[in-house]
N, C-alpha and C. Protein backbone atom coordinates (compact mmCIF):
# COMPACT_ATOMS: atom_id res chain seq x y z
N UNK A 1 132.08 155.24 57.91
CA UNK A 1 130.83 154.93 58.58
C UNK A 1 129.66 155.59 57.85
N UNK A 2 130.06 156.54 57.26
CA UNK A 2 128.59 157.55 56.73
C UNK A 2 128.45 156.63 55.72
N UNK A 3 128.74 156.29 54.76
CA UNK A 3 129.19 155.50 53.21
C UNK A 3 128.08 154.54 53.68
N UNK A 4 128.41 153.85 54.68
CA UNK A 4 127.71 152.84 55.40
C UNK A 4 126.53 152.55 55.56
N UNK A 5 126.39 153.65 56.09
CA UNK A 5 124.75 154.04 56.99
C UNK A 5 124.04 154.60 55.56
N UNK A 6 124.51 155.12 54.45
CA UNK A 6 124.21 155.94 53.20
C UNK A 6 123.43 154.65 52.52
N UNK A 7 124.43 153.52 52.20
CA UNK A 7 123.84 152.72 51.54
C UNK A 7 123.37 151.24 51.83
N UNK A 8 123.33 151.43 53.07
CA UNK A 8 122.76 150.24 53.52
C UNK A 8 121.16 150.07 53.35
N UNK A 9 120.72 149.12 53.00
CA UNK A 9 119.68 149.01 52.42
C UNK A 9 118.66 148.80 53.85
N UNK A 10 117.31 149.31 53.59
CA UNK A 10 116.33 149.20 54.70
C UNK A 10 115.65 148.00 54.56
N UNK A 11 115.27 147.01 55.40
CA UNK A 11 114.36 145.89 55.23
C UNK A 11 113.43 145.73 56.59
N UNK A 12 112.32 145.83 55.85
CA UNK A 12 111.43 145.33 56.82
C UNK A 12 109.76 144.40 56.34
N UNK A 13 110.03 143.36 57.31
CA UNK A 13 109.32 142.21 57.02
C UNK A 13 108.03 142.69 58.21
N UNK A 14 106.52 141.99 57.67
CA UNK A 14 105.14 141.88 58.31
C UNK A 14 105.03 140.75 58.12
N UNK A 15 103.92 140.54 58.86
CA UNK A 15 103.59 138.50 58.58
C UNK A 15 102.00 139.39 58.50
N UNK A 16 101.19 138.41 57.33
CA UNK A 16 100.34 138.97 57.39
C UNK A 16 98.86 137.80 57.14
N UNK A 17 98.12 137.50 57.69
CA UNK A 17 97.20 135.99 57.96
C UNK A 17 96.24 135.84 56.58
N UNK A 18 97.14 135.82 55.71
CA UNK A 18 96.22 135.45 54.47
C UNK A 18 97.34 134.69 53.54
N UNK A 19 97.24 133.73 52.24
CA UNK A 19 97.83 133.41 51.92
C UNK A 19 98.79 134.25 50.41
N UNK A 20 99.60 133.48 50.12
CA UNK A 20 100.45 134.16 49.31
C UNK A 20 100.15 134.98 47.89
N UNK A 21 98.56 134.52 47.48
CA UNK A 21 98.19 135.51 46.18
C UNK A 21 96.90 136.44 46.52
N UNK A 22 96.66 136.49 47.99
CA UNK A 22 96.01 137.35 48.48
C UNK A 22 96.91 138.66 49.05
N UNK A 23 98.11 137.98 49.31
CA UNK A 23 99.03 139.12 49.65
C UNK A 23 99.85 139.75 48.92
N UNK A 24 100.09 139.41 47.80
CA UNK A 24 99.87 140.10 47.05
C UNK A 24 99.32 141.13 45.93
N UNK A 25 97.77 140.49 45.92
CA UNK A 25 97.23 141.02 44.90
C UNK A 25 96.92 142.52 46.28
N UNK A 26 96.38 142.49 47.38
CA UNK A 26 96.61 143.39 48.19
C UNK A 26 97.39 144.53 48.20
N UNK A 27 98.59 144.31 47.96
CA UNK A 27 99.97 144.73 48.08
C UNK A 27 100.19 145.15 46.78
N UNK A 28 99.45 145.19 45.53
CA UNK A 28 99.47 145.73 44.42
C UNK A 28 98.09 146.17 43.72
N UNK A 29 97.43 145.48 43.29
CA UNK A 29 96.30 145.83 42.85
C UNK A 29 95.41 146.53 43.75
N UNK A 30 95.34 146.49 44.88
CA UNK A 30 94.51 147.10 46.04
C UNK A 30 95.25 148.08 46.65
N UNK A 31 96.49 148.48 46.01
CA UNK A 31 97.18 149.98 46.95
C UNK A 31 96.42 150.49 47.46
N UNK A 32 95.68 151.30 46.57
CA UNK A 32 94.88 152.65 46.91
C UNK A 32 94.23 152.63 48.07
N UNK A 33 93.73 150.99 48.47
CA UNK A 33 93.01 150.88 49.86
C UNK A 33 93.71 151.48 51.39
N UNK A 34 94.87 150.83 51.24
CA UNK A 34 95.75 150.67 52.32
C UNK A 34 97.02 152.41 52.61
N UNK A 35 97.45 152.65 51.27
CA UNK A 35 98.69 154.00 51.38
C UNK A 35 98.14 154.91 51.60
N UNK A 36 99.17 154.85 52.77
CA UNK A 36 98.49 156.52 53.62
C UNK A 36 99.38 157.71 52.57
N UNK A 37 98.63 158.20 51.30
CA UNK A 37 98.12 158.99 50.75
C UNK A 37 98.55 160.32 51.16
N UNK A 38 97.64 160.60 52.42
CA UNK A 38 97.49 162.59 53.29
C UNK A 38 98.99 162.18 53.19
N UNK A 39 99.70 161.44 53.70
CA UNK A 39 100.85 161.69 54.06
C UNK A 39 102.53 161.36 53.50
N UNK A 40 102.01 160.57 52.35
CA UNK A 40 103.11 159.80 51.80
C UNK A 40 102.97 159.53 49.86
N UNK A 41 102.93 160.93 49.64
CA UNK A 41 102.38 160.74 47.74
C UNK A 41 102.79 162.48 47.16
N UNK A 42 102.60 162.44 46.34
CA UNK A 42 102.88 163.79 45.53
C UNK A 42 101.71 164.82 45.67
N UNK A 43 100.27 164.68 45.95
CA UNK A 43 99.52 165.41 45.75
C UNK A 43 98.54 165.14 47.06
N UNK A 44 98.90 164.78 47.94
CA UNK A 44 98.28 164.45 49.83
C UNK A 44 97.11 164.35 49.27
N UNK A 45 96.32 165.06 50.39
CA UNK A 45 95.13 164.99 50.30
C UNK A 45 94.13 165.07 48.51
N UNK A 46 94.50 165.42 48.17
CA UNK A 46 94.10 165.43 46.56
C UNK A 46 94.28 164.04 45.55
N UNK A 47 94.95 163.13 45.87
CA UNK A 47 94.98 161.67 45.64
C UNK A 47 93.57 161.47 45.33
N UNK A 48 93.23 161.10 43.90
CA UNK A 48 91.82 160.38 43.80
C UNK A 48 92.42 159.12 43.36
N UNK A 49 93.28 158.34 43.21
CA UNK A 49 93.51 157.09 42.49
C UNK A 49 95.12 156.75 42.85
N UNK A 50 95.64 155.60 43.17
CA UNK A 50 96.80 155.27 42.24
C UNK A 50 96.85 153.86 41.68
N UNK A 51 97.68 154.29 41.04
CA UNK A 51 97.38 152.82 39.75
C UNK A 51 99.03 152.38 39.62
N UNK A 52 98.77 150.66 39.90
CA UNK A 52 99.33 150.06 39.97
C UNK A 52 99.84 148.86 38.97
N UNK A 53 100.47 149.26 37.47
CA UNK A 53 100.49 148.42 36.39
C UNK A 53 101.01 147.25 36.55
N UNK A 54 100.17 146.06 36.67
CA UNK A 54 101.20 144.77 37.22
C UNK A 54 101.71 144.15 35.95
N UNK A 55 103.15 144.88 35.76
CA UNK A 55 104.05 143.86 34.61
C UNK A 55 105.09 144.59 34.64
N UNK A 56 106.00 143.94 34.37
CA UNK A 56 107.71 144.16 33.98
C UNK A 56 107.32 145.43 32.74
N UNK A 57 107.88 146.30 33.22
CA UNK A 57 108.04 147.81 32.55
C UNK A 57 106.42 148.77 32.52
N UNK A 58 105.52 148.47 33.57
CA UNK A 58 104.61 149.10 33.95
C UNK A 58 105.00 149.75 35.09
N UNK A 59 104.07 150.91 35.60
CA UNK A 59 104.20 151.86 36.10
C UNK A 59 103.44 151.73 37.48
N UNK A 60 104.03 152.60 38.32
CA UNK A 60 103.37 152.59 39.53
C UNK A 60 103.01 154.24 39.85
N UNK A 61 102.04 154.47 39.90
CA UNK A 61 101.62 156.17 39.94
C UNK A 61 100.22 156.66 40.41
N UNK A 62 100.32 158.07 41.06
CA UNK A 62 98.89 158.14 41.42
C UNK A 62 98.04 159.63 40.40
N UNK A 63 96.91 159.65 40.76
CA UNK A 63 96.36 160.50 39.73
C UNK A 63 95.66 161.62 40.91
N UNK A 64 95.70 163.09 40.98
CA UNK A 64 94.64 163.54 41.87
C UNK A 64 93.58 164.16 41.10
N UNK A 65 93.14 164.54 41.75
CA UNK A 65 91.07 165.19 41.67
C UNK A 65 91.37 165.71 40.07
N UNK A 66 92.25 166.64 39.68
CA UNK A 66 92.20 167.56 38.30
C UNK A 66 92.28 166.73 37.27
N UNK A 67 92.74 164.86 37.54
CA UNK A 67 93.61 164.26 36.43
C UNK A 67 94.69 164.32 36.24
N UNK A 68 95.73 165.08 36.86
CA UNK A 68 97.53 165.07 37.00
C UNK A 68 97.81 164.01 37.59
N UNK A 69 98.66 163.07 36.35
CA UNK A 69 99.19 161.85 37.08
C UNK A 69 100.73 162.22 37.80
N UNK A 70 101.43 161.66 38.78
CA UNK A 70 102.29 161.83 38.95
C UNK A 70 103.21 160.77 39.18
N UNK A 71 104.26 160.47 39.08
CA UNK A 71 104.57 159.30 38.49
C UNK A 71 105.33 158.48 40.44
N UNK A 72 105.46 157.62 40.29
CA UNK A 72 106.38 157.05 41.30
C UNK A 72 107.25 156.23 41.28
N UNK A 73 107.11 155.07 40.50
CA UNK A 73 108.04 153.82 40.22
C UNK A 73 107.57 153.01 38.94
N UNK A 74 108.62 152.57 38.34
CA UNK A 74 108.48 151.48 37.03
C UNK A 74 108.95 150.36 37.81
N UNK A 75 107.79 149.49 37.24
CA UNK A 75 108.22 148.04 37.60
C UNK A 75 109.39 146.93 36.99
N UNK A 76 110.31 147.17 37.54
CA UNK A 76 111.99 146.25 36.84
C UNK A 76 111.52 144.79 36.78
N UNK A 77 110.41 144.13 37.95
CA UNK A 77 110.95 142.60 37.80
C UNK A 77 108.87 142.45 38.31
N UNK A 78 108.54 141.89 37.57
CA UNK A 78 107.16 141.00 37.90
C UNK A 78 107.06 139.75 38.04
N UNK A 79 107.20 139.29 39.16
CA UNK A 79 107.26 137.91 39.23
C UNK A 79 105.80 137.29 40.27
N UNK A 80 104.48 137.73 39.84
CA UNK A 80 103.38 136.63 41.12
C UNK A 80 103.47 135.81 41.48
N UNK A 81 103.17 134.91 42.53
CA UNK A 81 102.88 136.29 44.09
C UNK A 81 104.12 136.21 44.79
N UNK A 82 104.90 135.89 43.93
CA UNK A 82 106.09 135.55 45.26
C UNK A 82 107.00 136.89 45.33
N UNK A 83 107.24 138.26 44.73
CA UNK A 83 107.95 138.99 43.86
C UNK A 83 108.31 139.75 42.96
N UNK A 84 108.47 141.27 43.64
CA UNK A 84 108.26 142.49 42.15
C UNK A 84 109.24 143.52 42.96
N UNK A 85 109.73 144.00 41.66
CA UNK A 85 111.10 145.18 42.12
C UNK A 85 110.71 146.21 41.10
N UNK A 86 110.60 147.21 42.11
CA UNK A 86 110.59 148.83 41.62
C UNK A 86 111.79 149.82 41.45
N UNK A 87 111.86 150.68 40.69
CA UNK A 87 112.94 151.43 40.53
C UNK A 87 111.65 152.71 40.71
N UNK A 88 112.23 153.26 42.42
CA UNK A 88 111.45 154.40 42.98
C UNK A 88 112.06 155.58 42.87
N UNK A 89 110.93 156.19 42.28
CA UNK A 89 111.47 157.83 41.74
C UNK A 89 110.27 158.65 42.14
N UNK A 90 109.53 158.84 43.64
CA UNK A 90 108.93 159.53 43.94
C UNK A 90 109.21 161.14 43.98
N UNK A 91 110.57 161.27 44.43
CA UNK A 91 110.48 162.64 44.87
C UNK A 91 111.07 163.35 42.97
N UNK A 92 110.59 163.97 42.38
CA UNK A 92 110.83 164.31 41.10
C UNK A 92 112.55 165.61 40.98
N UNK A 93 112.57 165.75 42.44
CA UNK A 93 114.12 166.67 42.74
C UNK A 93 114.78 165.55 42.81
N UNK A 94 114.65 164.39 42.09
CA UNK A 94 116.06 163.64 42.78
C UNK A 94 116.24 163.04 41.35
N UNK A 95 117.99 163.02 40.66
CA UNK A 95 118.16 162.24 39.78
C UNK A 95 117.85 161.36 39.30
N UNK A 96 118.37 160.14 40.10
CA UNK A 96 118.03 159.00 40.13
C UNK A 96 116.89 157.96 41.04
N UNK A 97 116.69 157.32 40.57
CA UNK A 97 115.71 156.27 41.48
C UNK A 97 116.27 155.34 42.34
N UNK A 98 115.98 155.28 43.53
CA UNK A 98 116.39 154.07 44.22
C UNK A 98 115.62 152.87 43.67
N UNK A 99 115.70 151.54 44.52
CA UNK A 99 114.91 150.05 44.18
C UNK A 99 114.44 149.82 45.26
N UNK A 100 113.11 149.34 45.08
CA UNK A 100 112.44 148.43 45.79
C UNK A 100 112.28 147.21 45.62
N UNK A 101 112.17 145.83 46.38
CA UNK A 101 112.07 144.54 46.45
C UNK A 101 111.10 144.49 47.50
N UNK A 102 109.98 143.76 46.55
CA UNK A 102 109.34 142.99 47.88
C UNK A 102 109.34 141.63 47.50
N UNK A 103 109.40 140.97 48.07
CA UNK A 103 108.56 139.29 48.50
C UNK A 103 107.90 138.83 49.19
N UNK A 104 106.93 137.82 48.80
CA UNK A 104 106.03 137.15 49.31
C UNK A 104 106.02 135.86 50.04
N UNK A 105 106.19 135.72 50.68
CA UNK A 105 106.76 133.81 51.19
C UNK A 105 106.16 133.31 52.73
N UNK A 106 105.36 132.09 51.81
CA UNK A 106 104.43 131.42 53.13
C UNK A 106 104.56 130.96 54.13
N UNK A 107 103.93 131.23 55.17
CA UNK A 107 104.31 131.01 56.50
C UNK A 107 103.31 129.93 57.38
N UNK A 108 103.28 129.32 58.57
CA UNK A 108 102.36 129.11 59.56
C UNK A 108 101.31 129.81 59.97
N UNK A 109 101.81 131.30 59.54
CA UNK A 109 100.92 132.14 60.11
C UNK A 109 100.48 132.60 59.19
N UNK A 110 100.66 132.63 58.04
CA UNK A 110 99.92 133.05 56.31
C UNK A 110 101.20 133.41 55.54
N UNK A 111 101.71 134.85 55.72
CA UNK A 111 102.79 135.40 54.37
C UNK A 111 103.21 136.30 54.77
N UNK A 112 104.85 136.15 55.00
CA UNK A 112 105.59 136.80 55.38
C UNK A 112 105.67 137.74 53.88
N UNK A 113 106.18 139.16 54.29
CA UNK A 113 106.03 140.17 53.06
C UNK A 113 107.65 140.69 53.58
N UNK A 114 108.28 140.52 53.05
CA UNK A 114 109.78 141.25 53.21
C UNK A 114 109.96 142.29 52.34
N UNK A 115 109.89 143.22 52.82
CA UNK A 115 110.32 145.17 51.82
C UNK A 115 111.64 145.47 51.82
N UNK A 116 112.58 144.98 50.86
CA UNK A 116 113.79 145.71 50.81
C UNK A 116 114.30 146.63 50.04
N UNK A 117 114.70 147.98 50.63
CA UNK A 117 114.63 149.35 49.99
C UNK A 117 116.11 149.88 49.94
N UNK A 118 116.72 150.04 48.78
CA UNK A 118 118.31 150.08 48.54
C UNK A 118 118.91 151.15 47.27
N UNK A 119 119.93 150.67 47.17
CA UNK A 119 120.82 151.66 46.07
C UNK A 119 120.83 153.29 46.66
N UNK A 120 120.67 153.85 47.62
CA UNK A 120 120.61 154.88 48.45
C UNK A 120 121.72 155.74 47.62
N UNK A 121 122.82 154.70 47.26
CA UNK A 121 124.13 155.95 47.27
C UNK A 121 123.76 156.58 45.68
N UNK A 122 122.94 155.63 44.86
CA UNK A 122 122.07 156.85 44.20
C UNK A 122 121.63 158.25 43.82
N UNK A 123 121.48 158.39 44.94
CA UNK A 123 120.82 160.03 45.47
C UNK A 123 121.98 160.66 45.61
N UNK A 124 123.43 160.17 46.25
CA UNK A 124 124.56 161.13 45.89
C UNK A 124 124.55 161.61 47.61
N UNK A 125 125.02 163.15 47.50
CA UNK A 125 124.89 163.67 49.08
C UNK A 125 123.28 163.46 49.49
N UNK A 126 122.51 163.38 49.18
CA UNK A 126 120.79 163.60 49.74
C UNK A 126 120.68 162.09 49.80
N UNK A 127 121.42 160.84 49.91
CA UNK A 127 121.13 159.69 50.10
C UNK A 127 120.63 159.23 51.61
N UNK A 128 121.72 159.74 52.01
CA UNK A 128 121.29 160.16 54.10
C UNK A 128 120.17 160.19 53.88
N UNK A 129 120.40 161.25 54.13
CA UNK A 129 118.43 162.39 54.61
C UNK A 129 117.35 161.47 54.15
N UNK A 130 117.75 160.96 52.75
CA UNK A 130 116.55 160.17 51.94
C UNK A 130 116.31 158.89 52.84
N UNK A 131 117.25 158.40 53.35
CA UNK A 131 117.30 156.91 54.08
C UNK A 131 116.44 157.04 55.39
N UNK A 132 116.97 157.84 56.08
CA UNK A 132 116.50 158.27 56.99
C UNK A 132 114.74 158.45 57.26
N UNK A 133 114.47 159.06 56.20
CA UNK A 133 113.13 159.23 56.25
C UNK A 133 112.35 158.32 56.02
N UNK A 134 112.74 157.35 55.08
CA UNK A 134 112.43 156.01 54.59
C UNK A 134 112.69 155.18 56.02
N UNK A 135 113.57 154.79 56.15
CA UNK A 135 113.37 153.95 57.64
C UNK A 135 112.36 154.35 58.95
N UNK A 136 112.08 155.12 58.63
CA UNK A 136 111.36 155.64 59.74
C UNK A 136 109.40 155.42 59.30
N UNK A 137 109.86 155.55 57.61
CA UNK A 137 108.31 155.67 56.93
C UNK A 137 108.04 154.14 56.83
N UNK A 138 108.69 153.26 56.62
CA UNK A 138 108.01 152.00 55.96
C UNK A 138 107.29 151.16 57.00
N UNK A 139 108.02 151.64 58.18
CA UNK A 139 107.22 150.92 59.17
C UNK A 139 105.38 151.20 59.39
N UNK A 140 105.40 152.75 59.53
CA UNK A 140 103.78 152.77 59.51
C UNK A 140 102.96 152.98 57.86
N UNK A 141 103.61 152.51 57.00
CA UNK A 141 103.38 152.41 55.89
C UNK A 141 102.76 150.81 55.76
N UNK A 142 103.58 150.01 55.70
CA UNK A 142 103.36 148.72 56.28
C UNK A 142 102.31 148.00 56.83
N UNK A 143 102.65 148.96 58.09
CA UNK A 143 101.04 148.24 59.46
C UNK A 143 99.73 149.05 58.17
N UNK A 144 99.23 149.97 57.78
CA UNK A 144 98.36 150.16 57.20
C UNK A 144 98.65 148.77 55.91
N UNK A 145 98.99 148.74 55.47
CA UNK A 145 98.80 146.87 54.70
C UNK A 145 98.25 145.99 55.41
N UNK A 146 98.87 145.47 56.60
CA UNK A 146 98.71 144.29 58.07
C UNK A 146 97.24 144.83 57.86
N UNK A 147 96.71 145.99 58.20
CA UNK A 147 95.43 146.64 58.87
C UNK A 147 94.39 146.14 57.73
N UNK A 148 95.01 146.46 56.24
CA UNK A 148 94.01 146.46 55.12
C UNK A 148 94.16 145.06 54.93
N UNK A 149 94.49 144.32 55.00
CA UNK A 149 94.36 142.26 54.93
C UNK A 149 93.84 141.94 55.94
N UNK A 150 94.18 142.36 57.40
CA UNK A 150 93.32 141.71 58.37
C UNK A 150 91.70 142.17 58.37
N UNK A 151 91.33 143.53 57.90
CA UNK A 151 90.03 143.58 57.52
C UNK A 151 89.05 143.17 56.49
N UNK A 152 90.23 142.12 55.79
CA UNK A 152 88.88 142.04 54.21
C UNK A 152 88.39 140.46 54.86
């Protein structure tokens, strides 16, 4: 059962009322608007930037006030607007990187955004703990996206 719960991958989908290359370019080029930052980055409150390289083997990273970049994820798969996979290596104590998948796919109601967050068993024994925190984070990670599209 632990094995289980270790590497089962987290997914969670928003619908969000704009169409499919608005929700994305949002969802990448416009990070910095939306990630809650104080609470979810290498340098909190000190975050002046993060930069978001849109292409297959570009980088995803933020920079604070002094100029120390710190790194977060390389981009594995660039595919606009429908599709891009990260290999996430935020926390710099951890070997390996997990993956991220998102997609983009149109709806009635604008664009469904599906986040699927995996390879957990990765991390080894700290895969738990790591999951854990992640399921719990992507959700209000997320609604600040919903929040930053429904206001532009």
């Amino acid at each position: 059962m632990t094995e289980l719960a270790t590497t089962a991958p987290i997914t969670k989908t928003v619908t969000v009322g704009c169409d499919v290359d608005t929700a994305f370019r949002v969802f990448t080029d416009e990070i910095g608007t939306w990630w809650p930052t104080e609470m979810h980055s290498v340098h909190k409150r000190e975050v002046r930037e993060l930069v978001f390289e849109g292409r297959e083997g570009g980088e995803l990273y933020e920079v604070n006030r002094s100029g120390e970049k710190a790194h977060w994820a390389r981009v594995t798969a660039w595919e606009p607007p429908t599709r891009l996979v990260l290999a996430w290596h935020v926390d710099p104590g951890r070997a390996a990187p997990t993956e991220i998948e998102v997609r983009f796919e149109p709806t009635d109601a604008g664009t469904a955004v599906e986040l699927v967050h995996r390879h957990w068993e990765r991390l080894g024994a700290d895969g738990q703990e790591a999951r854990d925190g992640y399921r719990s984070g992507w959700g209000p990670v997320l609604e600040r996206f919903v929040e930053a599209v429904a206001a532009r």
